[in-house]
N, C-alpha and C. Protein backbone atom coordinates (compact mmCIF):
# COMPACT_ATOMS: atom_id res chain seq x y z
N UNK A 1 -41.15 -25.66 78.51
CA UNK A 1 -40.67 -24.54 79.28
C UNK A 1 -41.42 -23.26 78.93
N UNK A 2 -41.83 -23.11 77.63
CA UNK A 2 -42.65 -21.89 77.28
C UNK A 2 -43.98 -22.17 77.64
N UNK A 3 -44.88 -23.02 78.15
CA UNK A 3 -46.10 -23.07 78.43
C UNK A 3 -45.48 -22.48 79.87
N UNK A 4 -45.14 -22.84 80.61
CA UNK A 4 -44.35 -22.67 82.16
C UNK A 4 -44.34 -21.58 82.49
N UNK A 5 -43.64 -20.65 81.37
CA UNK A 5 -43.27 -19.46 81.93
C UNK A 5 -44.82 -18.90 81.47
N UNK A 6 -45.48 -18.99 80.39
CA UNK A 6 -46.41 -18.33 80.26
C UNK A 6 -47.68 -18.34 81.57
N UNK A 7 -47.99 -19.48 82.21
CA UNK A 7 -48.23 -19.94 83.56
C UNK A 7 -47.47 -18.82 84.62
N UNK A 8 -46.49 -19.12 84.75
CA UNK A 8 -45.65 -17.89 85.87
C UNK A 8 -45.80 -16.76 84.97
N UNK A 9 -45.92 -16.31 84.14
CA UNK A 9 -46.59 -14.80 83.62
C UNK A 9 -47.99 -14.20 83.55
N UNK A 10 -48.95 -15.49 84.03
CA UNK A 10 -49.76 -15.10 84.52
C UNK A 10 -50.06 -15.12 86.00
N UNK A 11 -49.71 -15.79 86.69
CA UNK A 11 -49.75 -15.85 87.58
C UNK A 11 -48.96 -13.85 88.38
N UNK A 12 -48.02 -14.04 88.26
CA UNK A 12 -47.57 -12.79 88.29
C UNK A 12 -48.19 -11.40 88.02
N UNK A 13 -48.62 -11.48 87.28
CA UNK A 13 -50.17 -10.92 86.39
C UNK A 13 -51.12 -10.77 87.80
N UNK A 14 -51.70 -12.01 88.02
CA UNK A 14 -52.71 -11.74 88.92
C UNK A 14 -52.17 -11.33 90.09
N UNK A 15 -50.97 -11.36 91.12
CA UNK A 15 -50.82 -10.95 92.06
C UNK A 15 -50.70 -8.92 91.77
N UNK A 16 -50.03 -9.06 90.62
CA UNK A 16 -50.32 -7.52 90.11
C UNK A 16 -51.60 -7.02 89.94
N UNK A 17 -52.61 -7.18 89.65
CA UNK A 17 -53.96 -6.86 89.53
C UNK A 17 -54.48 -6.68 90.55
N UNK A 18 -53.99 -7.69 91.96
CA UNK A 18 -54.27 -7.41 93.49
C UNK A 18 -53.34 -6.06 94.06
N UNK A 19 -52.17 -5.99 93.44
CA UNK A 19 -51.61 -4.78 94.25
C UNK A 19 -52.33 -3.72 93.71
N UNK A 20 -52.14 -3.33 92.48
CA UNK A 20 -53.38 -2.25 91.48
C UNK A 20 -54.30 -1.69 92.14
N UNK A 21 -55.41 -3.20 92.47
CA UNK A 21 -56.38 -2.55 92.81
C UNK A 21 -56.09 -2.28 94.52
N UNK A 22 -55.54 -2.62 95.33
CA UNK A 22 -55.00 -2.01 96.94
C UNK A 22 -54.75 -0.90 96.29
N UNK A 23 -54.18 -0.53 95.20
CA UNK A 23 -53.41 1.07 95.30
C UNK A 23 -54.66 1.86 94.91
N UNK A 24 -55.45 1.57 93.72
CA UNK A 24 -56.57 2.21 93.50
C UNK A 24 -57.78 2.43 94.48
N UNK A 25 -57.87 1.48 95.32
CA UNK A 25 -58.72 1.47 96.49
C UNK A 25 -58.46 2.44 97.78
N UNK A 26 -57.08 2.51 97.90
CA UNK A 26 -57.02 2.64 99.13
C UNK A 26 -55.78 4.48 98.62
N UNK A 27 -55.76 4.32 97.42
CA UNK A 27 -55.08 5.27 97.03
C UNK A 27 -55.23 6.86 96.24
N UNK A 28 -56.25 6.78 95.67
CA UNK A 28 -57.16 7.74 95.17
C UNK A 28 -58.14 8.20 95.63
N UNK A 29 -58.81 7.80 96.44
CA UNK A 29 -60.05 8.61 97.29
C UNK A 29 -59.21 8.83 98.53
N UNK A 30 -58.50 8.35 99.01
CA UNK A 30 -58.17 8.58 100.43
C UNK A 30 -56.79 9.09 100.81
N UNK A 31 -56.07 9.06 100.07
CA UNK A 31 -54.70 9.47 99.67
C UNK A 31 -54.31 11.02 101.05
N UNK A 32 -53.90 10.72 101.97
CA UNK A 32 -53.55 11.82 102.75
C UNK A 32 -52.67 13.15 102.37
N UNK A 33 -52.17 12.62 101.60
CA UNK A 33 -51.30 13.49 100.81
C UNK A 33 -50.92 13.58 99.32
N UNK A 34 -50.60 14.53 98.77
CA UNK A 34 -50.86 14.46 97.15
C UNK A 34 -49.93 14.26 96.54
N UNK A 35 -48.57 14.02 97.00
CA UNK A 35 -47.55 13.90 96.68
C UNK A 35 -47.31 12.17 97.05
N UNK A 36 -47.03 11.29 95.65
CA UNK A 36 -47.10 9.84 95.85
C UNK A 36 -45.33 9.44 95.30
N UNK A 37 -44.94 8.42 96.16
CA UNK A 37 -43.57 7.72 95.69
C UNK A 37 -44.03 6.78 93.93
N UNK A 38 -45.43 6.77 93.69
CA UNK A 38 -45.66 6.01 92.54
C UNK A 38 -46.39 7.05 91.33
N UNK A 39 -45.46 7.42 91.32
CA UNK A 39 -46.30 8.29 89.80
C UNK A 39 -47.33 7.78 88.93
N UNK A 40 -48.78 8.05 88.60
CA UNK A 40 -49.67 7.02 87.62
C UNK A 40 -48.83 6.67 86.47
N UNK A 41 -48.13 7.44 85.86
CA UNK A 41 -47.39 6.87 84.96
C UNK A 41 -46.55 5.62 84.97
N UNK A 42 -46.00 5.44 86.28
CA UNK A 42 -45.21 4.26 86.60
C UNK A 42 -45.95 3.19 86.76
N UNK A 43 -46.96 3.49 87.36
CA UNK A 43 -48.14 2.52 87.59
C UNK A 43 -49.18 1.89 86.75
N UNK A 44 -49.02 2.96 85.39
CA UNK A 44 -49.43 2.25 84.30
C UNK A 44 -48.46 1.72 83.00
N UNK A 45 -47.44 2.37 82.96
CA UNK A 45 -46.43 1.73 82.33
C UNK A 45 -45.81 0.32 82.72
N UNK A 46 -45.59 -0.07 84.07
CA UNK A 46 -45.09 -1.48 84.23
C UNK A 46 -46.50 -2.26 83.42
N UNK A 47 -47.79 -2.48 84.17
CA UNK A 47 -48.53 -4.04 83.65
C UNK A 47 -48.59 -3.10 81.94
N UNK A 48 -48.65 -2.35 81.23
CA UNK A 48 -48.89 -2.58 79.86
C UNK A 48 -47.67 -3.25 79.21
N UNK A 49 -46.11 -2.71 79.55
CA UNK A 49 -45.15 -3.35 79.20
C UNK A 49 -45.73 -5.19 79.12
N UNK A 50 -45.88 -5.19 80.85
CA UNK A 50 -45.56 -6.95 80.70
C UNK A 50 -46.66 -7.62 80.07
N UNK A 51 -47.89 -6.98 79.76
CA UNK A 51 -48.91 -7.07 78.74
C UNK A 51 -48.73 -7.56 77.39
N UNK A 52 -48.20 -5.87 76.90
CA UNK A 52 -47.30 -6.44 75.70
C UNK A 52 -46.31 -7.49 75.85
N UNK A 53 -46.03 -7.63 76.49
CA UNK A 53 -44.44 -8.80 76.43
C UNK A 53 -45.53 -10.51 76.63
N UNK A 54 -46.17 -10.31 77.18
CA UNK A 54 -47.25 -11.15 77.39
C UNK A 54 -48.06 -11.55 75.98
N UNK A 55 -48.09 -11.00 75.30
CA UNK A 55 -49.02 -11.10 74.42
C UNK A 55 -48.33 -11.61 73.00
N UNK A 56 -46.66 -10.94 72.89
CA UNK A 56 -45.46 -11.48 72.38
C UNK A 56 -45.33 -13.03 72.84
N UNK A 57 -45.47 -13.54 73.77
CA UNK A 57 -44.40 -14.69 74.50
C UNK A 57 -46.28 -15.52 73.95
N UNK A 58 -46.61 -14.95 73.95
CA UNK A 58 -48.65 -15.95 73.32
C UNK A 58 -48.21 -16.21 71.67
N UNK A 59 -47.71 -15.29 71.10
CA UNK A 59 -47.91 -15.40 69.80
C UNK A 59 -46.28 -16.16 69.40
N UNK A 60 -45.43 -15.99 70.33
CA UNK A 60 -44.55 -17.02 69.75
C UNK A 60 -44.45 -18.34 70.25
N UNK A 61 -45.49 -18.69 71.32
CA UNK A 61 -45.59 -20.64 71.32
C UNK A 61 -46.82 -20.57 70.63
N UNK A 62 -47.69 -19.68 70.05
CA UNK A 62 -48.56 -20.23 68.97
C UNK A 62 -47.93 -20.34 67.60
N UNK A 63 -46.75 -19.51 67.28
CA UNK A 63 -46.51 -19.08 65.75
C UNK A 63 -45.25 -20.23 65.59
N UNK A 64 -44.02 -20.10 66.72
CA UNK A 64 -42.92 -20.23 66.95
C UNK A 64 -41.96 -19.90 66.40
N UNK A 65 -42.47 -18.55 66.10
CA UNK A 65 -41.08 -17.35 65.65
C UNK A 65 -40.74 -17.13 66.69
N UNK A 66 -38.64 -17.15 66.83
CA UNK A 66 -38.29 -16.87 67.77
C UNK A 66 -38.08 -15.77 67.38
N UNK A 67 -38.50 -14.70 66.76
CA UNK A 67 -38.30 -13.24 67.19
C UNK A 67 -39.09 -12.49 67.96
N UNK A 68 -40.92 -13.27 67.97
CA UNK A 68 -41.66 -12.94 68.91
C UNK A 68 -40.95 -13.34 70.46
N UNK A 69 -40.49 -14.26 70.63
CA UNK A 69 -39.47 -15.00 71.75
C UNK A 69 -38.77 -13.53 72.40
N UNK A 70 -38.04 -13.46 71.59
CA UNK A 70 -36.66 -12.59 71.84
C UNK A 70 -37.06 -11.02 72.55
N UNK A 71 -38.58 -10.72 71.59
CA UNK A 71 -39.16 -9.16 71.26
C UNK A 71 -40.04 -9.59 73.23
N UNK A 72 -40.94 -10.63 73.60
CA UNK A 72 -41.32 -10.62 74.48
C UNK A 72 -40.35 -10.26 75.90
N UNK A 73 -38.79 -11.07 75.50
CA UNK A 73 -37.91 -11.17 76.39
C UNK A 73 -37.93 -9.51 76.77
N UNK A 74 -37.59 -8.92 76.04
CA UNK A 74 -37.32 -7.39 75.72
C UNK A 74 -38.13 -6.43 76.23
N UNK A 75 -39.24 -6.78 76.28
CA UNK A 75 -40.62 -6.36 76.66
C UNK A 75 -40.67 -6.56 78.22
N UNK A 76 -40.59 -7.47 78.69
CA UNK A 76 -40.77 -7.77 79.99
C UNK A 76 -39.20 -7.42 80.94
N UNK A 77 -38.07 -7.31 79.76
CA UNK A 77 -36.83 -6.28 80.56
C UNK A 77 -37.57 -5.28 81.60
N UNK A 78 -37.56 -4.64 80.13
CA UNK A 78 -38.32 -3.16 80.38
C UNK A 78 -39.63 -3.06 81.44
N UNK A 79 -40.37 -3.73 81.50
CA UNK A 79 -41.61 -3.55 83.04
C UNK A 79 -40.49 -4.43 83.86
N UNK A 80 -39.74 -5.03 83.56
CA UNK A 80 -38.87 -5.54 85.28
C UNK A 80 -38.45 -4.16 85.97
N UNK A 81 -37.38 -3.77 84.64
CA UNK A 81 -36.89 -2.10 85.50
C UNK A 81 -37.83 -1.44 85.92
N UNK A 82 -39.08 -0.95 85.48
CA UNK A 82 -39.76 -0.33 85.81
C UNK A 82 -40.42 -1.11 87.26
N UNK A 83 -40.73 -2.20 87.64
CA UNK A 83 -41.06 -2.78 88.23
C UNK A 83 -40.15 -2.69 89.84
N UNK A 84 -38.75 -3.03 89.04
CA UNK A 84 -37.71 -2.74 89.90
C UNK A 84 -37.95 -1.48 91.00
N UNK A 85 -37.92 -0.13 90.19
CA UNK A 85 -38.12 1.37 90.18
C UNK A 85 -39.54 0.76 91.18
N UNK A 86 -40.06 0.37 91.07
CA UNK A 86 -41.28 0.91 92.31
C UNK A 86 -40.96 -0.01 93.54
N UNK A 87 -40.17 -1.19 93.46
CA UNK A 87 -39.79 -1.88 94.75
C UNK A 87 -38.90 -1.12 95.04
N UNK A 88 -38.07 -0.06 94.38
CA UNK A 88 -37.28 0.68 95.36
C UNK A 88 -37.59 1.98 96.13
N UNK A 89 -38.66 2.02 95.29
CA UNK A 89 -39.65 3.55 95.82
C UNK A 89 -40.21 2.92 96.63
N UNK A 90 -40.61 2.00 97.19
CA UNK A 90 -41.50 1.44 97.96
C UNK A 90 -41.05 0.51 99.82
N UNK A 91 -39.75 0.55 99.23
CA UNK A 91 -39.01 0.20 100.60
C UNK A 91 -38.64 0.84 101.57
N UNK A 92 -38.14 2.16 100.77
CA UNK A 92 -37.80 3.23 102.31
C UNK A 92 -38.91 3.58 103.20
N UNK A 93 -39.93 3.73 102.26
CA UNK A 93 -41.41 4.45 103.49
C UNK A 93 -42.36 3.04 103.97
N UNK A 94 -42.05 2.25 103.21
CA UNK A 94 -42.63 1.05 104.24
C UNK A 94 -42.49 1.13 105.47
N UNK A 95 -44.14 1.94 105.86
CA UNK A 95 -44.23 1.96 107.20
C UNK A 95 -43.59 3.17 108.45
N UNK A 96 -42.73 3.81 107.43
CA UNK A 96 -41.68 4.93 108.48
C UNK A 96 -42.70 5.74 108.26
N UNK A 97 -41.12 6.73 108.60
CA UNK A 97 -42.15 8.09 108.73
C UNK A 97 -42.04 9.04 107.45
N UNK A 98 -41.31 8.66 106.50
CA UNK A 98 -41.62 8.94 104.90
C UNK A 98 -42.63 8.19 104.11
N UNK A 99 -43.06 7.43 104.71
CA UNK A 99 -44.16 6.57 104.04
C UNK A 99 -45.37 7.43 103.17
N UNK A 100 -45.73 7.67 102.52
CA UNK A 100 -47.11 8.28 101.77
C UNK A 100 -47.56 7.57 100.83
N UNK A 101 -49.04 7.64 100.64
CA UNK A 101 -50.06 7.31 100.05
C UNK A 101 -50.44 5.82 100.04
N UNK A 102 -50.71 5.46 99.04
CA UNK A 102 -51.56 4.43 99.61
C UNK A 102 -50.32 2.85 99.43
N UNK A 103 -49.32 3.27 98.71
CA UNK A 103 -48.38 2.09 98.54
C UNK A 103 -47.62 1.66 99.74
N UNK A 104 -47.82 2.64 101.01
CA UNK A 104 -47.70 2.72 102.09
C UNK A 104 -48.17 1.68 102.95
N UNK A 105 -49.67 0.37 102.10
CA UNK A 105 -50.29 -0.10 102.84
C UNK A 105 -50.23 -1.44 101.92
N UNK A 106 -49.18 -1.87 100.90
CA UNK A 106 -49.22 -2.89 100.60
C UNK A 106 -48.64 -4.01 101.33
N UNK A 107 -49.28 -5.07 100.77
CA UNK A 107 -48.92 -6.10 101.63
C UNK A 107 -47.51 -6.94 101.13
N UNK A 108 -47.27 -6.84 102.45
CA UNK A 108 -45.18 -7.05 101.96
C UNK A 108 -45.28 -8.73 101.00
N UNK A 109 -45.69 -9.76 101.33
CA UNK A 109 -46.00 -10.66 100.93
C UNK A 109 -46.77 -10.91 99.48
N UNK A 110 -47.24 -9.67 99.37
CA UNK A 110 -48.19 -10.11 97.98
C UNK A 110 -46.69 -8.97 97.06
N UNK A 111 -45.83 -7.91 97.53
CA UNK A 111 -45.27 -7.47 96.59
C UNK A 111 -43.81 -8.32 96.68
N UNK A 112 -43.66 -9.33 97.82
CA UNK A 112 -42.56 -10.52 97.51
C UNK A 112 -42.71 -11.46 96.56
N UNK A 113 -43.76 -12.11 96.72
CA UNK A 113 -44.21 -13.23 96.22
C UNK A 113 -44.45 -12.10 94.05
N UNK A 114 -45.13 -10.93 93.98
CA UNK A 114 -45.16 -10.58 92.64
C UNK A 114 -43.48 -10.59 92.29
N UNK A 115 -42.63 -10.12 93.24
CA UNK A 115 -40.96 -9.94 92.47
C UNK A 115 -40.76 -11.20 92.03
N UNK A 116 -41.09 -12.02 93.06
CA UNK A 116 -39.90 -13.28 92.83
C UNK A 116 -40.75 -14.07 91.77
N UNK A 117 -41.85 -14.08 91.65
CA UNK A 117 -42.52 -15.22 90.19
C UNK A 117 -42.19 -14.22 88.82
N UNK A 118 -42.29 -13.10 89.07
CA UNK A 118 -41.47 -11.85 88.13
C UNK A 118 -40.53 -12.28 87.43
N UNK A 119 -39.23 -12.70 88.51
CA UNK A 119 -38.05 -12.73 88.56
C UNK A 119 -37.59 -14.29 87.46
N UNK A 120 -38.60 -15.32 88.40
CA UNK A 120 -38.60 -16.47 87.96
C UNK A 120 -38.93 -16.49 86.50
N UNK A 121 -40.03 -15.40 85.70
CA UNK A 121 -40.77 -15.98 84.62
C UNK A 121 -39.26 -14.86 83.44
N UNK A 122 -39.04 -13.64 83.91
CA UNK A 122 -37.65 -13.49 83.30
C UNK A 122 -36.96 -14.37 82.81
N UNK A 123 -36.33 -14.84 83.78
CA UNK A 123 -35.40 -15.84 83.70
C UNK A 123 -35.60 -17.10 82.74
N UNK A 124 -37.14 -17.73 82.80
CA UNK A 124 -37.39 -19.01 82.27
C UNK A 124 -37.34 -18.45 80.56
N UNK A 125 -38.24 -16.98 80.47
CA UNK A 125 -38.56 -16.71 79.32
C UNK A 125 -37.12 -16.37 78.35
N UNK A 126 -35.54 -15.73 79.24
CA UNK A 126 -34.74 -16.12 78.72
C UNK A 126 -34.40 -17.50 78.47
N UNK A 127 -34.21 -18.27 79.21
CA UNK A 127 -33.49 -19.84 78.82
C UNK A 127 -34.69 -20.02 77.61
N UNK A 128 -35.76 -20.08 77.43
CA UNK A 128 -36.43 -20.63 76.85
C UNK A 128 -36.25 -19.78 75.16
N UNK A 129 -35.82 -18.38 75.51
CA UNK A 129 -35.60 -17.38 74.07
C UNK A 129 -34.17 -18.51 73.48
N UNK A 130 -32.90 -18.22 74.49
CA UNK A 130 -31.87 -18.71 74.43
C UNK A 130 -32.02 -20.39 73.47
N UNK A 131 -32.87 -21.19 74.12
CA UNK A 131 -32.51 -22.88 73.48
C UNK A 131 -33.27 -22.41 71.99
N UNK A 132 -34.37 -21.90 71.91
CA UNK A 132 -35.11 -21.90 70.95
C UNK A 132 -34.04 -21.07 69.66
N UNK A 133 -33.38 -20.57 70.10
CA UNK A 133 -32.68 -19.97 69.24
C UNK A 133 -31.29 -20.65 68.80
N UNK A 134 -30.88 -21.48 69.20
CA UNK A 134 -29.75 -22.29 68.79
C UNK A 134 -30.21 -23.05 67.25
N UNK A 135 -28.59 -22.97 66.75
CA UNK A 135 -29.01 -23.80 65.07
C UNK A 135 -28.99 -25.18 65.41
């Protein structure tokens, strides 16, 4: 189950690296307006979180300390909320007439498909903190 989720944490990973760069592409040189629903800060705080939490959830199916387990779980909370925080900044102007900058032009499918393997590798990386931790 921990190879699995580490698989759905990358994977997740790469559909993030595709939204990134849509936002960097289509968001910084061309940006119609200067005022963005995604603050750079938000935008760089979610992938370092799940980075770190990533890099935790590596070193505990190499080590198999479940505190690296637990510390990754924790890690990847934290870029979910944050993660959360930009699918909700990101729904009202989809496409209206509050819409600005370039998150304005993501593709609904590539930021479904990043929640829900998101959602999925959460979840596994709990059950998997959870058994590993029983006496």
């Amino acid at each position: 189950m921990g190879i699995v989720a580490l698989v759905l944490w990358a994977g997740t990973a790469c559909v993030g690296l595709y939204l990134m760069a849509k936002w960097l592409a289509g968001g910084i040189s061309r940006q119609t307006t200067k005022v963005s629903r995604f603050p750079p800060s938000l935008i760089l705080a979610h992938p370092l979180c799940a980075a770190a939490g990533f890099g935790f959830w590596a070193a505990y199916l190499l080590t198999g300390h479940v505190s690296f387990a637990w510390t990754a779980f924790g890690v990847l909370c934290g870029s979910s909320l944050l993660g959360f925080t930009m699918l909700t900044r990101w729904l009202p102007g989809r496409g209206g007439k509050h819409a600005r900058g370039a998150e304005q032009r993501f593709p609904g499918q590539a930021v479904i498909l990043h929640g829900l393997v998101g959602v999925a590798t959460l979840v596994l990386v709990l059950i998997a903190a959870t058994i590993v931790s029983r006496p």
